[in-house]
N, C-alpha and C. Protein backbone atom coordinates (compact mmCIF):
# COMPACT_ATOMS: atom_id res chain seq x y z
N UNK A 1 0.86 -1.17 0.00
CA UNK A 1 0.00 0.00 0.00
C UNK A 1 0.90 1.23 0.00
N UNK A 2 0.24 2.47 -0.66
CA UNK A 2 1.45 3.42 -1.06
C UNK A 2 1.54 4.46 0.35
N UNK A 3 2.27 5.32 0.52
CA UNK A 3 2.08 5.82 2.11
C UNK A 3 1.59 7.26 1.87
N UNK A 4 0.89 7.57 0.58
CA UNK A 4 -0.15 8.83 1.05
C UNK A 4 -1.03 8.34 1.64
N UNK A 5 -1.24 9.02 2.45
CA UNK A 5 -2.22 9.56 3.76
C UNK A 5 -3.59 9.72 3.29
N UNK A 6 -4.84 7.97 3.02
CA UNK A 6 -5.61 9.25 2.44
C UNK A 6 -6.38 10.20 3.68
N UNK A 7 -7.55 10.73 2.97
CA UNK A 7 -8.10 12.02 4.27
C UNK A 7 -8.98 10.71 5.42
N UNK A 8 -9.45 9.36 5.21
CA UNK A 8 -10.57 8.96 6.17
C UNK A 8 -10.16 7.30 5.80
N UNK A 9 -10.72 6.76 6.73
CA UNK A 9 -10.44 5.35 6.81
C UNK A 9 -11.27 4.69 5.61
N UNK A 10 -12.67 4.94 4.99
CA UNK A 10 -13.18 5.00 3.74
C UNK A 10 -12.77 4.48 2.96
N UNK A 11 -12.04 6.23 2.52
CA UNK A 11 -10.84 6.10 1.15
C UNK A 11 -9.50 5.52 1.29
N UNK A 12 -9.39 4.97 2.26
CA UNK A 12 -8.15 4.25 2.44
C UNK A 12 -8.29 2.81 1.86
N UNK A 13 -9.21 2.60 2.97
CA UNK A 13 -10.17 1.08 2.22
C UNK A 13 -10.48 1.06 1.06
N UNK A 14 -11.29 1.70 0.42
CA UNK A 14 -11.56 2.13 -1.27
C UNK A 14 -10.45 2.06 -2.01
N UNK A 15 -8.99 2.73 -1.09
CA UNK A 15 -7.79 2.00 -2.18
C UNK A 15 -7.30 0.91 -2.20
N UNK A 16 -7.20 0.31 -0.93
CA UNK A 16 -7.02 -0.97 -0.67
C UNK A 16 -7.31 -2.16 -1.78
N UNK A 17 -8.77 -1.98 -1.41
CA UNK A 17 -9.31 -2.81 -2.38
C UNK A 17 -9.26 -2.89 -4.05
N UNK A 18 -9.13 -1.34 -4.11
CA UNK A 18 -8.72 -1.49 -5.78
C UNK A 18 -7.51 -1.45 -6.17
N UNK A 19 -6.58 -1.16 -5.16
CA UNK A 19 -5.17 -2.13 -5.23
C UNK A 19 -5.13 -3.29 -5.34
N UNK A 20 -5.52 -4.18 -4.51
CA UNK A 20 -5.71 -5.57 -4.19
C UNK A 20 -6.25 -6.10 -6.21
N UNK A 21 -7.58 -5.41 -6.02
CA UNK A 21 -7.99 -6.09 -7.46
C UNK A 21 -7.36 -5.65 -8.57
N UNK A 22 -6.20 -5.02 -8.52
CA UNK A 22 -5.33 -4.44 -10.04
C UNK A 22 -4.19 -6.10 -9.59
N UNK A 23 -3.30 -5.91 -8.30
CA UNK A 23 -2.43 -6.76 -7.88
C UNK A 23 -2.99 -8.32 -8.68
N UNK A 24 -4.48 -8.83 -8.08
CA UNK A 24 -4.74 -9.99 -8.04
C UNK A 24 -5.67 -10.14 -9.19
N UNK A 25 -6.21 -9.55 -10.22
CA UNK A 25 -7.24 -9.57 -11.20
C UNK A 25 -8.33 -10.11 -10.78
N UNK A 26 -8.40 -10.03 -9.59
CA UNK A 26 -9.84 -10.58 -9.37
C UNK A 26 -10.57 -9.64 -7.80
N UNK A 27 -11.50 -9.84 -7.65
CA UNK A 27 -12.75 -9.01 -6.41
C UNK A 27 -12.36 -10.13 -5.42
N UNK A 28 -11.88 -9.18 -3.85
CA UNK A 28 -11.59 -10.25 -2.87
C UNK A 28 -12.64 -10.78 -2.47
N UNK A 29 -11.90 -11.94 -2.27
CA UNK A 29 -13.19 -12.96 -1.46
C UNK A 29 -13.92 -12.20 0.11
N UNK A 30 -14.72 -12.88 0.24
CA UNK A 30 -15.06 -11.98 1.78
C UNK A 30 -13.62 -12.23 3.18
N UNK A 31 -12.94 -13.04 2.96
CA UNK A 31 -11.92 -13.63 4.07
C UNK A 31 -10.68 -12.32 3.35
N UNK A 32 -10.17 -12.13 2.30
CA UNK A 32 -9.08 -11.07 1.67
C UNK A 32 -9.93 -9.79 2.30
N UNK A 33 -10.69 -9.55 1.83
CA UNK A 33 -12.13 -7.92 2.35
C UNK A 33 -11.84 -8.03 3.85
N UNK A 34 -11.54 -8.91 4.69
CA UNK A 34 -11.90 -8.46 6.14
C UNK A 34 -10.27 -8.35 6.21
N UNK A 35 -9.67 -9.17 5.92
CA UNK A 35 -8.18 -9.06 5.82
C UNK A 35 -7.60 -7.50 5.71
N UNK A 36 -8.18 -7.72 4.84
CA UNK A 36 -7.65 -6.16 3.80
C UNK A 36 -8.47 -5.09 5.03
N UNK A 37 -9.31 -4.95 5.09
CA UNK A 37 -9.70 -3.76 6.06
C UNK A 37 -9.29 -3.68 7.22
N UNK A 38 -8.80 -4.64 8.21
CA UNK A 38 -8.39 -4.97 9.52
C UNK A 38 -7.30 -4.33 9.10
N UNK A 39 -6.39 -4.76 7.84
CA UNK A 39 -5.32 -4.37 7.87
C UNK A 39 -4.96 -2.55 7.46
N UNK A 40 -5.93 -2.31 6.55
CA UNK A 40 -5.70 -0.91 6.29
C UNK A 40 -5.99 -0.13 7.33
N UNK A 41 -7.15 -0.23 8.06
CA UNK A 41 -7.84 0.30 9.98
C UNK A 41 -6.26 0.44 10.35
N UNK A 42 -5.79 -0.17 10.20
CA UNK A 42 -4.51 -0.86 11.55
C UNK A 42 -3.59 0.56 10.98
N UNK A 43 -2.97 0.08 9.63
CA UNK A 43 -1.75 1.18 9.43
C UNK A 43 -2.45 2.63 8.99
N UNK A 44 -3.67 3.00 8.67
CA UNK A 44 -3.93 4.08 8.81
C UNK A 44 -4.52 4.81 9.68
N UNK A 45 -4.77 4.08 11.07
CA UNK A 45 -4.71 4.77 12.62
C UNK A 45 -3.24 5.04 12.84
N UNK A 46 -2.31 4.33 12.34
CA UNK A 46 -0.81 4.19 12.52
C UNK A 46 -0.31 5.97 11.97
N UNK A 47 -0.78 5.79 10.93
CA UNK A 47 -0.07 7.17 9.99
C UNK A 47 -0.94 7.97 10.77
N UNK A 48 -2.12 8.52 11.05
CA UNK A 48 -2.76 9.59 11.88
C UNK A 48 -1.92 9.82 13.25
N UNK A 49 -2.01 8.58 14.30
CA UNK A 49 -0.95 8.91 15.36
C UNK A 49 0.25 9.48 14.57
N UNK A 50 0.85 8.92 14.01
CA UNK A 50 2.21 9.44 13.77
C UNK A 50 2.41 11.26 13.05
N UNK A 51 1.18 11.24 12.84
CA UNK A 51 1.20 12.56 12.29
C UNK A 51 0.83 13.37 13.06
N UNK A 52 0.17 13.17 14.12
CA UNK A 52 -0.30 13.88 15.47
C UNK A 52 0.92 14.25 16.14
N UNK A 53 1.80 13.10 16.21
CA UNK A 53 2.81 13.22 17.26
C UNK A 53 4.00 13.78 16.22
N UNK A 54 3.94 13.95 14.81
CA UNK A 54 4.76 15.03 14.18
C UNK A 54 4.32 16.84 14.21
N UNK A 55 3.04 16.83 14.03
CA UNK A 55 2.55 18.29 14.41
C UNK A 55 2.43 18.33 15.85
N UNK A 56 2.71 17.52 16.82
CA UNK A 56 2.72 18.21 18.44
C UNK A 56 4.22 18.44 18.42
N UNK A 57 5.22 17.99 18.18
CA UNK A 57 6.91 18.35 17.89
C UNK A 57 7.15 19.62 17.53
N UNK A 58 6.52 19.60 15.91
CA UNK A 58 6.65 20.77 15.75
C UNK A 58 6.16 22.01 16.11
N UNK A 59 5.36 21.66 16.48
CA UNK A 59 4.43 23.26 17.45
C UNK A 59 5.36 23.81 18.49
């Protein structure tokens, strides 16, 4: 997954998945879909903290 930031957990997911289906030519199964969202939730709460705790530094 690429590391722009998108703006909401949504469009993060929304890329996910149409990453996934360019990667794999095919629509994830429902077990890849929960995969895939657990996993995008995960590193894009990751990039928000981390960006919190880069604009509290710099302030």
């Amino acid at each position: 997954m690429s590391h722009n930031h998108p703006a909401s957990k949504a469009e993060a997911i929304h890329d996910a998945i149409e990453h996934f289906q360019e990667e794999h030519h095919h629509v994830p199964d429902p077990h890849e879909k929960a995969r895939l969202v657990s996993n995008t939730i995960r590193e894009w709460e990751h990039d928000e903290v981390e960006e919190k705790h880069s604009a509290d530094k710099s302030a």
